[in-house]
Each structure stands twice: as C-alpha cells, then as structure tokens.
C-alpha atoms as a PDB file:
ATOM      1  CA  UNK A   1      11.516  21.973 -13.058  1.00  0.00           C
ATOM      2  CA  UNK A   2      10.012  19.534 -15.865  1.00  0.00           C
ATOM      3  CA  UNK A   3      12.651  16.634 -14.880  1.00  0.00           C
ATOM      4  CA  UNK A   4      12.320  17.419 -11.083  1.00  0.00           C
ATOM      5  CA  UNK A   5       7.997  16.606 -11.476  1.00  0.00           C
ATOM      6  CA  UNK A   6       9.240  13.788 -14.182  1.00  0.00           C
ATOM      7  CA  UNK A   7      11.440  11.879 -11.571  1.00  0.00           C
ATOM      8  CA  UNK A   8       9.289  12.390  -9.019  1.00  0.00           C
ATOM      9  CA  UNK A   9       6.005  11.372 -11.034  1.00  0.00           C
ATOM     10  CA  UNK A  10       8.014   8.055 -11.646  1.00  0.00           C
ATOM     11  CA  UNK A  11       8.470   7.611  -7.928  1.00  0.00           C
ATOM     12  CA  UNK A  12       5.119   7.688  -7.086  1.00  0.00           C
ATOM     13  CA  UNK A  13       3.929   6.034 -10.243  1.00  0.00           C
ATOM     14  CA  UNK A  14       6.447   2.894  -8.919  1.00  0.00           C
ATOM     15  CA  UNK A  15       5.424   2.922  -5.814  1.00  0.00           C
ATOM     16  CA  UNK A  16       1.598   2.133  -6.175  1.00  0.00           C
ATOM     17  CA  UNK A  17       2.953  -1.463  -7.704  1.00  0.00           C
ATOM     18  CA  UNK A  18       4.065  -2.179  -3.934  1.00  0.00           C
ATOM     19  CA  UNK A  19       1.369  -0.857  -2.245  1.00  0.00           C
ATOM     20  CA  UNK A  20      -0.805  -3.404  -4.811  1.00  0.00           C
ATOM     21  CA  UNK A  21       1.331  -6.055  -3.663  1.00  0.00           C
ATOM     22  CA  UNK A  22       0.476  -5.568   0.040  1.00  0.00           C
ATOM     23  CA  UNK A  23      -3.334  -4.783  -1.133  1.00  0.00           C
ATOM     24  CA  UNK A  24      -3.073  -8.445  -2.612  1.00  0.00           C
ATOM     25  CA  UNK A  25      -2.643  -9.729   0.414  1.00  0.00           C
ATOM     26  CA  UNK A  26      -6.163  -8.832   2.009  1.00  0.00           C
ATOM     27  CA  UNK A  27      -7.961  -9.430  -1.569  1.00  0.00           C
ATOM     28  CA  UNK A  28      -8.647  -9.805  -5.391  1.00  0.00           C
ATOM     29  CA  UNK A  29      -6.907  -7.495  -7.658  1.00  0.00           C
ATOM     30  CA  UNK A  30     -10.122  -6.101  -9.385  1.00  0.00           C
ATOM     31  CA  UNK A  31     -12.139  -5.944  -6.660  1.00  0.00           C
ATOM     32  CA  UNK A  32      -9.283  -4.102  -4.865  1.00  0.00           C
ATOM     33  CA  UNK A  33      -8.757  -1.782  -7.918  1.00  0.00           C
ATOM     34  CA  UNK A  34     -12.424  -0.917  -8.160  1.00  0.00           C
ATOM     35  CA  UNK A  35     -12.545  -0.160  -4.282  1.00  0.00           C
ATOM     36  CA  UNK A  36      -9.807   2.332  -4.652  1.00  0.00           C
ATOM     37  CA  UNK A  37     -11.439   3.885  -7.958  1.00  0.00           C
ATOM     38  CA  UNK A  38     -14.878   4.212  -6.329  1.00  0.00           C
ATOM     39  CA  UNK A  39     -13.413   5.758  -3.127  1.00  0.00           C
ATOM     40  CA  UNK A  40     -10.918   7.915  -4.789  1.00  0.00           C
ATOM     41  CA  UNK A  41     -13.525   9.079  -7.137  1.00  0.00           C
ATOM     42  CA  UNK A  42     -15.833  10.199  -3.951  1.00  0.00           C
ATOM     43  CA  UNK A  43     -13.227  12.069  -1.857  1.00  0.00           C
ATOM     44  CA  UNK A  44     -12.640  13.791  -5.183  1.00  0.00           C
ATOM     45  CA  UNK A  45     -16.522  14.652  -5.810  1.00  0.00           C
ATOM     46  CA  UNK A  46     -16.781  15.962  -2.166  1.00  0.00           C
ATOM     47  CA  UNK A  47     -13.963  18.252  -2.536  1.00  0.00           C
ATOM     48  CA  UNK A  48     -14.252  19.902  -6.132  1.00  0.00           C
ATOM     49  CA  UNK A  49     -18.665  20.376  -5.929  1.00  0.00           C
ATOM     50  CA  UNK A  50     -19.392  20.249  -2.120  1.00  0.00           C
ATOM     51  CA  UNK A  51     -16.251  21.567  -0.229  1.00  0.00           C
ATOM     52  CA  UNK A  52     -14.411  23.720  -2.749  1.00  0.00           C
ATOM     53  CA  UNK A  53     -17.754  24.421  -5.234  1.00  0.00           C
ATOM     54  CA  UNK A  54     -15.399  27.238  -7.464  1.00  0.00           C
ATOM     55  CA  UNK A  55     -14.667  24.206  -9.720  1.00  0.00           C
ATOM     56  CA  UNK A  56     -17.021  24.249 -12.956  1.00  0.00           C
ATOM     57  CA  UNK A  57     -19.467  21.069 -14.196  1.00  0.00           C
ATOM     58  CA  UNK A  58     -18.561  19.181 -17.326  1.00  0.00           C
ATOM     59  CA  UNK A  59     -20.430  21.065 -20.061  1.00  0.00           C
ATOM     60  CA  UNK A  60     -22.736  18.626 -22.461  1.00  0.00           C
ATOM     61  CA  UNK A  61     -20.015  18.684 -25.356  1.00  0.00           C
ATOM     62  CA  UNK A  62     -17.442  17.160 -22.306  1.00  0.00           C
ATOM     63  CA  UNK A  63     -19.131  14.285 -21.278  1.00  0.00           C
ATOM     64  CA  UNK A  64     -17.827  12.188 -23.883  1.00  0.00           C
ATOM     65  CA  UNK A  65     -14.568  12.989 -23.751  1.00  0.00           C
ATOM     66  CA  UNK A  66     -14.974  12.098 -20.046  1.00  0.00           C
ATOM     67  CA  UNK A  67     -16.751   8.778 -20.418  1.00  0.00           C
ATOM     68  CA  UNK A  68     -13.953   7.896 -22.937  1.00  0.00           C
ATOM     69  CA  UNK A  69     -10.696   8.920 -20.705  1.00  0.00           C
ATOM     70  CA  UNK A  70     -12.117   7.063 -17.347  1.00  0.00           C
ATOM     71  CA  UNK A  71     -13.223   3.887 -19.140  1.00  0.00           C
ATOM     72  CA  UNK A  72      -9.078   4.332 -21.364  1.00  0.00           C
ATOM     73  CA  UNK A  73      -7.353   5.318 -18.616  1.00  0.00           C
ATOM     74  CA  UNK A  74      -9.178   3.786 -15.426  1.00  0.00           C
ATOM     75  CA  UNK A  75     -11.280   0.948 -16.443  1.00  0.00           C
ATOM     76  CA  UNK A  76      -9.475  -0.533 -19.304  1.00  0.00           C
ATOM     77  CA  UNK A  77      -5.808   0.477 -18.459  1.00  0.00           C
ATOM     78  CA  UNK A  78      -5.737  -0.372 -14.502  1.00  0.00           C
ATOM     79  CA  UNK A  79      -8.040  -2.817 -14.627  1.00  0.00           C
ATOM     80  CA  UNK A  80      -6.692  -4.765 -17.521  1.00  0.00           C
ATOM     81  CA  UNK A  81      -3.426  -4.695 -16.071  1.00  0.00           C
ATOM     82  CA  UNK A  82      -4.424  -5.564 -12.758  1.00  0.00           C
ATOM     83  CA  UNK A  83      -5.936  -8.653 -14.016  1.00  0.00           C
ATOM     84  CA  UNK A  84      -3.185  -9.858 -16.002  1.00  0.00           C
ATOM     85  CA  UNK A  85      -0.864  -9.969 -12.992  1.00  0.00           C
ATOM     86  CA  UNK A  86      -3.246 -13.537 -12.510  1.00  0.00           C
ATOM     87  CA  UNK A  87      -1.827 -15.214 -15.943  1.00  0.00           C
ATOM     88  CA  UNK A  88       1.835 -12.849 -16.429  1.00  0.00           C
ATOM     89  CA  UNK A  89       5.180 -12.529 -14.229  1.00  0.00           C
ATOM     90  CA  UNK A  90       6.175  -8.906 -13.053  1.00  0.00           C
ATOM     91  CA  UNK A  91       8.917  -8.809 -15.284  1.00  0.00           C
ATOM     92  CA  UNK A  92       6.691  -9.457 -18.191  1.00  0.00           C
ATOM     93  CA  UNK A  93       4.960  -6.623 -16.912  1.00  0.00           C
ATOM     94  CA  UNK A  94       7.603  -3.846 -16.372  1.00  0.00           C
ATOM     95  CA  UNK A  95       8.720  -5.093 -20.309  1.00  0.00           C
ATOM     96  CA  UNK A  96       5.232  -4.166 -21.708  1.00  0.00           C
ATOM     97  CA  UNK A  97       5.648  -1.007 -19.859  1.00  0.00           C
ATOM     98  CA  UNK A  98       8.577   0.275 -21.866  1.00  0.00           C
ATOM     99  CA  UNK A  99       6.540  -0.099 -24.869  1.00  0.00           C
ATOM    100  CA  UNK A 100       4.309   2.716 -23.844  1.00  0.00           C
ATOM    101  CA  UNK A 101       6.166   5.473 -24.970  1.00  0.00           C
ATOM    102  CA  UNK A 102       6.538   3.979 -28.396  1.00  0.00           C
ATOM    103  CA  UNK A 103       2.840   3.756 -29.372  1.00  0.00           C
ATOM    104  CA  UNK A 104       2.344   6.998 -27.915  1.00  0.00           C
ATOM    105  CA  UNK A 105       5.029   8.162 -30.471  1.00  0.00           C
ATOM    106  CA  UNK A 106       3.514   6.437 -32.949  1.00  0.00           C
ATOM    107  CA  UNK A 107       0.295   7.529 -32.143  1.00  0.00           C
ATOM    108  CA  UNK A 108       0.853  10.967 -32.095  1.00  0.00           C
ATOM    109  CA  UNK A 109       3.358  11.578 -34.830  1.00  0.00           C
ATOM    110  CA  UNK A 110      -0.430  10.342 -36.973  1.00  0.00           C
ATOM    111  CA  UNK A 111      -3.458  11.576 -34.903  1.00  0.00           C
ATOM    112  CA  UNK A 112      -1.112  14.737 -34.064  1.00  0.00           C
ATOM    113  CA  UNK A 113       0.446  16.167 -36.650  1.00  0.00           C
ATOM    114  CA  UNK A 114       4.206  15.631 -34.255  1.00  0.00           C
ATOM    115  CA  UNK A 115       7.251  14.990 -35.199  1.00  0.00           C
ATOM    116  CA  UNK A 116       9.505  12.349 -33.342  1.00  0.00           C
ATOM    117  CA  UNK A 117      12.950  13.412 -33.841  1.00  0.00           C
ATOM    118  CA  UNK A 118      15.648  10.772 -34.549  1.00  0.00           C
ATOM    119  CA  UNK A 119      17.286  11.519 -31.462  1.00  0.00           C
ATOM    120  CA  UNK A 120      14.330  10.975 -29.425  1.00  0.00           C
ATOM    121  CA  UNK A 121      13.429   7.452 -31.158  1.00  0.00           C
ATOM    122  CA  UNK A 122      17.083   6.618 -30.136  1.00  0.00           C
ATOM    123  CA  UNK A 123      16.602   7.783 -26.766  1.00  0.00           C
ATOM    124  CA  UNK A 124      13.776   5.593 -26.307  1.00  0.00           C
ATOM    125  CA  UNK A 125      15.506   2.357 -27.949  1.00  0.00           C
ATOM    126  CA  UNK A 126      18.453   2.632 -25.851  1.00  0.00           C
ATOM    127  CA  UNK A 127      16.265   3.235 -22.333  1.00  0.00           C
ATOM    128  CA  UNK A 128      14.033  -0.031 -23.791  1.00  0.00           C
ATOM    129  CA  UNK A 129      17.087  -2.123 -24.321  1.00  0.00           C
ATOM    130  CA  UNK A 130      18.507  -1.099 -20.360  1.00  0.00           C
ATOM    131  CA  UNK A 131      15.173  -2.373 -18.852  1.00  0.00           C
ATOM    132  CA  UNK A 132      15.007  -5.592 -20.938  1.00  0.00           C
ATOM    133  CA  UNK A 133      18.655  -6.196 -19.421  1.00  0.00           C
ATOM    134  CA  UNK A 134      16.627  -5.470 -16.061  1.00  0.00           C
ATOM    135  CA  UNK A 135      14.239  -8.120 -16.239  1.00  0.00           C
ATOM    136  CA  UNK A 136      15.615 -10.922 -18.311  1.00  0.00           C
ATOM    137  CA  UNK A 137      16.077 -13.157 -15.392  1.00  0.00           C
ATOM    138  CA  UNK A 138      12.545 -13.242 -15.144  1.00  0.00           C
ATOM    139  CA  UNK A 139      11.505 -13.837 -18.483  1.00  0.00           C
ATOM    140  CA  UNK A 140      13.428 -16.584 -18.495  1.00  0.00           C
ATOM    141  CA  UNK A 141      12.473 -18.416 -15.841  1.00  0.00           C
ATOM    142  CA  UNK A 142       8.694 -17.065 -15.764  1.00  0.00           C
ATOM    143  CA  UNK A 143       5.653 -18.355 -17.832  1.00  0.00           C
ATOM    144  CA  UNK A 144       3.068 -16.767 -19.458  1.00  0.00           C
ATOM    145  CA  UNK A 145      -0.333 -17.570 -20.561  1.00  0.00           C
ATOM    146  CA  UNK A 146      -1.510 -16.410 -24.443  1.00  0.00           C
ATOM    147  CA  UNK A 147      -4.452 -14.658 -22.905  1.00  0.00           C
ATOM    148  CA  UNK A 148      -2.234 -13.025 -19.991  1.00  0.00           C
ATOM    149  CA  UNK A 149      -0.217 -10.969 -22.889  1.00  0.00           C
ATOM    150  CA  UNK A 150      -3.341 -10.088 -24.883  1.00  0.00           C
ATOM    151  CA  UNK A 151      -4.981  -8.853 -21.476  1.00  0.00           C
ATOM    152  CA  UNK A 152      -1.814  -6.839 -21.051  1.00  0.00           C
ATOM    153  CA  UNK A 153      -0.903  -5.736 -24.171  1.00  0.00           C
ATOM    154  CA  UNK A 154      -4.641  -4.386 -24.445  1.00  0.00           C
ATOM    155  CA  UNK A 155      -4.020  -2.453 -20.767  1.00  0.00           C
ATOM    156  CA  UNK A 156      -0.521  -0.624 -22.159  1.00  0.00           C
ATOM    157  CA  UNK A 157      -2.738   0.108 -25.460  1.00  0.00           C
ATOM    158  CA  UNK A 158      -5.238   1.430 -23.566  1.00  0.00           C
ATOM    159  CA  UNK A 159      -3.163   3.610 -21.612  1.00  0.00           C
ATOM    160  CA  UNK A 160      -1.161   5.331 -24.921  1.00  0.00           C
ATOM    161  CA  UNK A 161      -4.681   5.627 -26.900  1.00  0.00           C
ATOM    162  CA  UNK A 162      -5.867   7.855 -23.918  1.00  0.00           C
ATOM    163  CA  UNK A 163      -2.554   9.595 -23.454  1.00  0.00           C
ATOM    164  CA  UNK A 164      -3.185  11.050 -27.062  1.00  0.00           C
ATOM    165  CA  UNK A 165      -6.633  11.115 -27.070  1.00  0.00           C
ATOM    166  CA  UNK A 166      -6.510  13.835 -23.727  1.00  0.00           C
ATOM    167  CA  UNK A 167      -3.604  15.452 -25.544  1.00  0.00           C
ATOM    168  CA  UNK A 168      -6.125  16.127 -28.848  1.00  0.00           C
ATOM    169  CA  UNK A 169      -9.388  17.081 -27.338  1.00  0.00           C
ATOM    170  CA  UNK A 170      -7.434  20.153 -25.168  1.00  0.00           C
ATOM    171  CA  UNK A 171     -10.086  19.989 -22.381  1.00  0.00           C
ATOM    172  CA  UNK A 172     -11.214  22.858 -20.890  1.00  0.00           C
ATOM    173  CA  UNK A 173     -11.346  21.918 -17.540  1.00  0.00           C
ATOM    174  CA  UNK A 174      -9.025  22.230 -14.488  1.00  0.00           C
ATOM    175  CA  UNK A 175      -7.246  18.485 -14.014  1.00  0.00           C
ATOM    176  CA  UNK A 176      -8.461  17.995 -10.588  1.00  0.00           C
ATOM    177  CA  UNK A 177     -12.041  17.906 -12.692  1.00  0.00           C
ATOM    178  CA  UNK A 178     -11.473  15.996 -15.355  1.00  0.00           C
ATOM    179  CA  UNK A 179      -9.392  13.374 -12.370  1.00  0.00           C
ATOM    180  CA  UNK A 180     -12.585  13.431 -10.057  1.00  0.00           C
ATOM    181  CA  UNK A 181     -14.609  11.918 -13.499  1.00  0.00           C
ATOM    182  CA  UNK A 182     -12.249  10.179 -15.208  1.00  0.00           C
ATOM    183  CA  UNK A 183     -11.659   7.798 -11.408  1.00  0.00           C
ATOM    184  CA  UNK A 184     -15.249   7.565 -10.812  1.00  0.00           C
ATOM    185  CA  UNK A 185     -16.699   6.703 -14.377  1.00  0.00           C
ATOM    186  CA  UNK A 186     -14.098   4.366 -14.688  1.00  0.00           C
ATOM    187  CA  UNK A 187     -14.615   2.628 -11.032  1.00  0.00           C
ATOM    188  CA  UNK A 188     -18.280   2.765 -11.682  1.00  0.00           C
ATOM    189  CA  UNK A 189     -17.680   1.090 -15.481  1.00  0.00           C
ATOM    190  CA  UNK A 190     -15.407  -1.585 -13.194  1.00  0.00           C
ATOM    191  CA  UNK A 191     -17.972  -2.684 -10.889  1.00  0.00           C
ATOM    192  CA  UNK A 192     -19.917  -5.083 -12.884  1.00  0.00           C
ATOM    193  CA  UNK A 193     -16.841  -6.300 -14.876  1.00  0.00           C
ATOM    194  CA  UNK A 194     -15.278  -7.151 -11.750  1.00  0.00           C
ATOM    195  CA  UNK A 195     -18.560  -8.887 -10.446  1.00  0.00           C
ATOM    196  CA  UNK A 196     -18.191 -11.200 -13.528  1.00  0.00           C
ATOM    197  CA  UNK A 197     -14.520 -12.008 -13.699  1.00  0.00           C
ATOM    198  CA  UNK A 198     -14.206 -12.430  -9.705  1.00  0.00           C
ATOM    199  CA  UNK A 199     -17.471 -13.653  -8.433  1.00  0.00           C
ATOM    200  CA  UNK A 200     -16.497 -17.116  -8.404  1.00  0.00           C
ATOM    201  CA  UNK A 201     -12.901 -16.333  -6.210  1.00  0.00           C
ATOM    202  CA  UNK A 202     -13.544 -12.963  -4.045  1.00  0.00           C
ATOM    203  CA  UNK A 203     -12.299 -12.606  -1.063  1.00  0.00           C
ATOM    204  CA  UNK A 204     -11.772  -9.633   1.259  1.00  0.00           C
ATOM    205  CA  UNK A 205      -9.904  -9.298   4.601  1.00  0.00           C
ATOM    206  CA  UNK A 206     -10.460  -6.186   6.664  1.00  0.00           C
ATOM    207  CA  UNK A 207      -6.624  -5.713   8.296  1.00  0.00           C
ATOM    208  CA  UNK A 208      -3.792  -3.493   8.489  1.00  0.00           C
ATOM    209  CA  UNK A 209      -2.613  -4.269   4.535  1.00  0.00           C
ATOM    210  CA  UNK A 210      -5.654  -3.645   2.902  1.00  0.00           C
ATOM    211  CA  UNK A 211      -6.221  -0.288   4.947  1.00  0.00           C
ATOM    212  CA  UNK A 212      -2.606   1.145   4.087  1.00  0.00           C
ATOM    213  CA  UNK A 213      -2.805  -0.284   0.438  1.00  0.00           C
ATOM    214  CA  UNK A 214      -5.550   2.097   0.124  1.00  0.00           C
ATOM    215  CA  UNK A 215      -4.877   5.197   1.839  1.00  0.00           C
ATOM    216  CA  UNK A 216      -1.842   5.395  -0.239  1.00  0.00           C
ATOM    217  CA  UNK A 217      -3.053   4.305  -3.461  1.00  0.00           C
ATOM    218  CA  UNK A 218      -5.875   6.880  -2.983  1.00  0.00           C
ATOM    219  CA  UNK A 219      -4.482   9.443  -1.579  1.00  0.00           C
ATOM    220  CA  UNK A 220      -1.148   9.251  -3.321  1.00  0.00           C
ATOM    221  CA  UNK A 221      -1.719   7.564  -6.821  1.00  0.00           C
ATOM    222  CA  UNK A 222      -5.148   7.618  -8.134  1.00  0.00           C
ATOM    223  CA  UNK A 223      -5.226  11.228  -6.654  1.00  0.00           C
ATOM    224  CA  UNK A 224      -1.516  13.380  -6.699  1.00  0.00           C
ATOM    225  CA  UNK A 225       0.139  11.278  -9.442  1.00  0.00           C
ATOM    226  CA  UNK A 226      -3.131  11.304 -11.638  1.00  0.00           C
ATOM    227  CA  UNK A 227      -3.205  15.567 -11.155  1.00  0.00           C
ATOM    228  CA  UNK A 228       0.757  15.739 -11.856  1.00  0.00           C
ATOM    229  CA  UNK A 229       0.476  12.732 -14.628  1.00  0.00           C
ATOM    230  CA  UNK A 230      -2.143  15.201 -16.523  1.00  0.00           C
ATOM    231  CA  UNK A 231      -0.383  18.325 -16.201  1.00  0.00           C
ATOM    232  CA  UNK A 232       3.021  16.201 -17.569  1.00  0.00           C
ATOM    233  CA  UNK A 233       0.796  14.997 -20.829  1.00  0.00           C
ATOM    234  CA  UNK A 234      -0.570  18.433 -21.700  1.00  0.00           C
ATOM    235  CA  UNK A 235       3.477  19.509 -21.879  1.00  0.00           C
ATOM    236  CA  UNK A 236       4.295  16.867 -24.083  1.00  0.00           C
ATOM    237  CA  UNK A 237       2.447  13.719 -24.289  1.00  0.00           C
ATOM    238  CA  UNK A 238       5.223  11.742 -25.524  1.00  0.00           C
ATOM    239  CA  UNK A 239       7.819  13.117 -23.182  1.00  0.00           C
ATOM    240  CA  UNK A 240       5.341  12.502 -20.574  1.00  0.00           C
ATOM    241  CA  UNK A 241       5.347   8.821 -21.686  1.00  0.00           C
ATOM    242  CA  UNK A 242       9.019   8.739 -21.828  1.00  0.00           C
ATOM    243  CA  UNK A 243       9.033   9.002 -18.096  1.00  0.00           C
ATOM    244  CA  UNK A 244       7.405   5.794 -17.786  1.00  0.00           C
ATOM    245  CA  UNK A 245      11.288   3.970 -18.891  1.00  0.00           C
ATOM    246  CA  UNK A 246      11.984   4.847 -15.151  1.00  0.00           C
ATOM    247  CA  UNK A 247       9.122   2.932 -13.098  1.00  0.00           C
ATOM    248  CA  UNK A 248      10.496  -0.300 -13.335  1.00  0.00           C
ATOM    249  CA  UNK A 249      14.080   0.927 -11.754  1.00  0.00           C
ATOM    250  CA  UNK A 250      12.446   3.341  -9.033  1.00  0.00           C
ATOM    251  CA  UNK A 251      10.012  -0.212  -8.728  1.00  0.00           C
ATOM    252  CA  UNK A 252      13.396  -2.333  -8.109  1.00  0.00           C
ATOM    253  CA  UNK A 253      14.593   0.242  -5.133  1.00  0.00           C
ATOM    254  CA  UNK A 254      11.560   0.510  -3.567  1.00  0.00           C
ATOM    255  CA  UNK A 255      11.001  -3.504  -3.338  1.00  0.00           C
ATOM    256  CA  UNK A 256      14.084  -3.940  -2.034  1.00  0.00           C
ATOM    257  CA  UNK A 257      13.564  -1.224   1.113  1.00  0.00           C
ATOM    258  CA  UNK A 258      10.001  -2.431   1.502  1.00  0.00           C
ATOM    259  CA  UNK A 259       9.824  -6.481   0.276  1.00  0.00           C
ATOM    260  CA  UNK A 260      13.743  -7.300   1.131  1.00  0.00           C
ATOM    261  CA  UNK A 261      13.909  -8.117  -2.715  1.00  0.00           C
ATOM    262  CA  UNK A 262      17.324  -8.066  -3.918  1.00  0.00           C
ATOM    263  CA  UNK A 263      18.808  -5.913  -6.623  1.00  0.00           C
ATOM    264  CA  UNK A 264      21.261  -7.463  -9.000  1.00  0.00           C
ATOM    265  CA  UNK A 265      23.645  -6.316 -11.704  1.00  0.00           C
ATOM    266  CA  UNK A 266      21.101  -6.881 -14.011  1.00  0.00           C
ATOM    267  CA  UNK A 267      19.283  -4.182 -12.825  1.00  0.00           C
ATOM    268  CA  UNK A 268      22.460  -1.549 -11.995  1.00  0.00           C
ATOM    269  CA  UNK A 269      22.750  -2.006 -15.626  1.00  0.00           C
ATOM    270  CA  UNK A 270      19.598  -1.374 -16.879  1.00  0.00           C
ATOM    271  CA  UNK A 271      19.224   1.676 -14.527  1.00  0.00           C
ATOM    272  CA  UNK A 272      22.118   2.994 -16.503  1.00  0.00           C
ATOM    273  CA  UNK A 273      20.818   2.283 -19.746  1.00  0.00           C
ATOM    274  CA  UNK A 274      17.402   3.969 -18.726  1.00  0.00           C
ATOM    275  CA  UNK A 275      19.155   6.969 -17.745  1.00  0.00           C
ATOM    276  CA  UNK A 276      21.340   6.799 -20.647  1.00  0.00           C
ATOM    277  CA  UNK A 277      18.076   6.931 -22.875  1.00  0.00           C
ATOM    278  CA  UNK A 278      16.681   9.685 -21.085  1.00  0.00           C
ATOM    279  CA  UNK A 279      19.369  12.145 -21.437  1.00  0.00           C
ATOM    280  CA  UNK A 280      20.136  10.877 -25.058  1.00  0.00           C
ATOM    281  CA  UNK A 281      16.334  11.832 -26.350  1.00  0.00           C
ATOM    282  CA  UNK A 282      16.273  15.231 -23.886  1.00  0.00           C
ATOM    283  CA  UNK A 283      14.221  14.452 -21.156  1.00  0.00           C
ATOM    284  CA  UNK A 284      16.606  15.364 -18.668  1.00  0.00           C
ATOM    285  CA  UNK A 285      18.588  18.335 -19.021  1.00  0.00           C
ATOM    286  CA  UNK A 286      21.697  18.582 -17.092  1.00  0.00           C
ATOM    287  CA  UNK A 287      21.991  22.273 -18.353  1.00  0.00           C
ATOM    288  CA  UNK A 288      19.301  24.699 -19.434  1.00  0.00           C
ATOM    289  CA  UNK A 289      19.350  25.138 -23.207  1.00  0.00           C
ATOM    290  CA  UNK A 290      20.318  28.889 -24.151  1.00  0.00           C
ATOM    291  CA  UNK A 291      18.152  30.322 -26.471  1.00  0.00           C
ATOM    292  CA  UNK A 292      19.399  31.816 -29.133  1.00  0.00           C
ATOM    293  CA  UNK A 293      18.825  35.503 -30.043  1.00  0.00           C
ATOM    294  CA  UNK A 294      15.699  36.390 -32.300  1.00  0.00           C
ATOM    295  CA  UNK A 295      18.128  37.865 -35.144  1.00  0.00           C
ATOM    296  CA  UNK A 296      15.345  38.391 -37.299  1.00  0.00           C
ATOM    297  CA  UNK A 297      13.323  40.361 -35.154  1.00  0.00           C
ATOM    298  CA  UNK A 298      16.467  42.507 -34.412  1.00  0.00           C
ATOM    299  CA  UNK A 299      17.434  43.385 -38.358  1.00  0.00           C
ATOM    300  CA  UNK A 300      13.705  44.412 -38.843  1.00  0.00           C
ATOM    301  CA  UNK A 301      13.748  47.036 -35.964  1.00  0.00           C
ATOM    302  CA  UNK A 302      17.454  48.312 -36.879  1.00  0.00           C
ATOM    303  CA  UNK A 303      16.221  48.569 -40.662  1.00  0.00           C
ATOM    304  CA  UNK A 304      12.980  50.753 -39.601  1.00  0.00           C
ATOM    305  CA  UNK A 305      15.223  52.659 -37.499  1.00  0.00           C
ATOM    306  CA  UNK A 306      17.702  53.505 -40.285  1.00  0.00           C
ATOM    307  CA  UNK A 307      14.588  54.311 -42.787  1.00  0.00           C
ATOM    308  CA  UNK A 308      13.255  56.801 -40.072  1.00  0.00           C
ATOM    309  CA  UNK A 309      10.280  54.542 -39.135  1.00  0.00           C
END
C-alpha cells in the first residue's frame, strides 16, 4: 500500500511542474505561486472551520511550529524554486532534486537519532547516478547563473530542513490542519516578497492557461499531494524523500503526452537506474517481507507452562 501512495505521490508531485509551465504562460512565477498559495489556503480555511467545523484550532504551543513549516515548506521551498527557474535550466533543476533525500538522511540520522542503513545510502547513490544520466544533455548545453544555484540550492534545503523538522515536533493535529496553515502562512509570508522581486516585470493574463494551471495546482497539488506528502513523512521521513528520485522520470512522460517533448535514451536509462535505486534501498517491495516468529516470546510462555505458572 506504502509504494502504491509513493508512486502515485510522485505522479502528482511531477505533474504540478507542467501545469507551472502552462501557468507561465499567463504570468510571473511568484506572483503565480503566491495566487495559488493564497487561494489554496482559503478553500482550505472554509472547509476545515466553516464547512466541516469538527477540525480543532492550533493550540498556542502550535503556532510556531506552524509559522515555521509554511514559511520552510511554502514560502521558502516553492517560492525559492519557482524563482530560480528565471536564472537555472530544468535539468539543473530535476539534478538538485535528487539531492533531497540525501540531506534529509543526513539530517535526520543527527537531529533524529536514525540510522541510514548502508543499503539504503546505496539505494539512493545508484537512483542519483540514473537521473544525472537523465539530464546530462541539458547540463551541457544549459547555463546557469551563480545566484540561480544559491536560490535553488537554498529552495531543496529548505524543503529537507522542514521534512525533519515536521517529522521531530510530532504535531498533534490532523494534516488537513496543519496543510490549511502551513499554505496560507506561507502565501501570506509570499506576498510582499513577491511585490519586491516582481514589481518591476508583473504581468497577468486572465485566459484559459492560467485558469487550468490553477485549478489543478490547487486542487490537486497544494491540496491532495500536500495531505498524502504529510501522511508519507510521518511513516518515514527519509523514505518519504526517497520518492522524490522518481519526479523527474514521471516529469519526462508527462511532458511528452502534454508538451510533445521527446524522450530519449538518456532518460530510458535513467528511469532504470531510478528504479534500480528504489528497490535496492527498499522502497518498493515486490514481495511482502515475512516476519519472523517472536521466538522469545514463545520460550517464555512454554517455560511458565512447564513450571506450572
């Protein structure tokens, strides 16, 4: 069941890259990234306090924890990496990616206490190697700014600190609650940054690509892949991370259904690298792992049987 919600988490995950794309089209990337935040963040409020109201406030000891996931995981993470894509190819992009799942590791075998088996570190370096196979064509012929990586590079950190950080502080609160905050502090956090970066170069145009680029970013990502992304962290937040090594090849099929882009043997290869990785470190099982038999637990009953206990 855990790979099924994996894969499909990945799918969705992909897929709000071309729905950006098409978003693109009608205006600038912050100012469409705050207008899904903001909008996501409301539908949310309306449902869990004025539609649904069984759903319980923050308490005053959960605020912060809030404040700090929507402006890691919304305002920093998105909006940083939204940005970049002005100074950084996409292939640059789906590269910093795959280093997700290492800080997480990283970050977690320190802040919490876990241990990252050899097998999974392998895992990960063989899935990491597939997807820079994937995309060397275009860091090759691409160019990148110094400030596009550091923009970057601070999203994907972003994203990994708040990964562990929600993983530590074990929230009390259903996800759908701690979604509807985290989208709308961050979106509100985004407005005035997004006033200050884009002021000089916004644009917006009211047609058919901005309206779909929202619905399903709303609806599908900031919404249904944020609920399933949290319940997928509090089972293993490195795991969870791990499932990121498969966005950029579910990204390469989708493109080519929905932007005619091509695939190439680059990227068959790197799809089987990825998967490779994935079953080497155990996040998909191709058969369920018996467990073996508590002998312990058996020679203590059959020793107070024998002694009349």
């Amino acid at each position: 069941m855990e790979t099924v919600l994996g894969l499909f988490f990945t799918l969705l995950w992909s897929s709000a890259a071309i729905a950006t794309k098409f978003g693109l089209n009608s205006t600038t990337p912050l100012v469409l990234a705050t207008t899904r935040f903001l909008i996501a963040g409301g539908l949310l409020f309306l449902y869990v306090y004025l539609f649904n109201k069984k759903y319980p406030w923050p308490r005053a000891q959960e605020w912060i924890p809030l404040i700090f996931l929507g402006l890691l995981n919304t305002t920093i993470y998105l909006g940083a990496t939204f940005w970049a894509l002005n100074y950084v190819s996409a292939g640059l992009f789906n590269l910093f990616v795959t280093t997700n799942p290492f800080v997480v590791a990283f970050l977690s075998s320190i802040w919490l206490k876990r241990r990252v088996s050899l097998q999974e570190w392998i895992g990960m370096v063989i899935a990491a190697f597939g997807l820079l196979i994937g995309i060397w064509p275009s860091i090759t012929t691409s160019e990148a700014s110094v400030n596009g990586l550091i923009i970057l590079g601070l999203g994907m950190g972003s994203m990994a600190i708040g990964s562990v950080y929600f993983k530590k502080i074990n929230l009390h609160l259903p996800g759908i609650v701690i979604n509807t905050w985290q989208v709308s502090i961050g979106g509100v956090i985004l407005i005035p940054i997004t006033y200050i970066l884009e002021k000089e170069n916004t644009f917006l145009k009211l047609d058919y690509n901005l309206l779909g680029s929202l619905i399903w970013l709303v609806f599908f990502i900031s919404i249904g892949t944020m609920l399933l992304w949290f319940y997928l962290l509090k089972q293993d937040a490195v795991k969870a991370n791990n499932w990121l090594f498969m966005t950029p090849i579910f990204g390469y099929l989708l493109a080519a259904i929905f932007l005619n882009e091509s695939i190439t043997m680059f990227d068959i290869t790197a799809t089987v690298f990825v998967v490779m990785g994935l079953l080497f470190s155990g996040n998909i099982a191709i058969l369920p792992i018996k467990k073996r038999p508590n002998r312990i637990r058996r020679f203590s009953h059959d020793s107070r049987r024998k002694n009349g206990k």
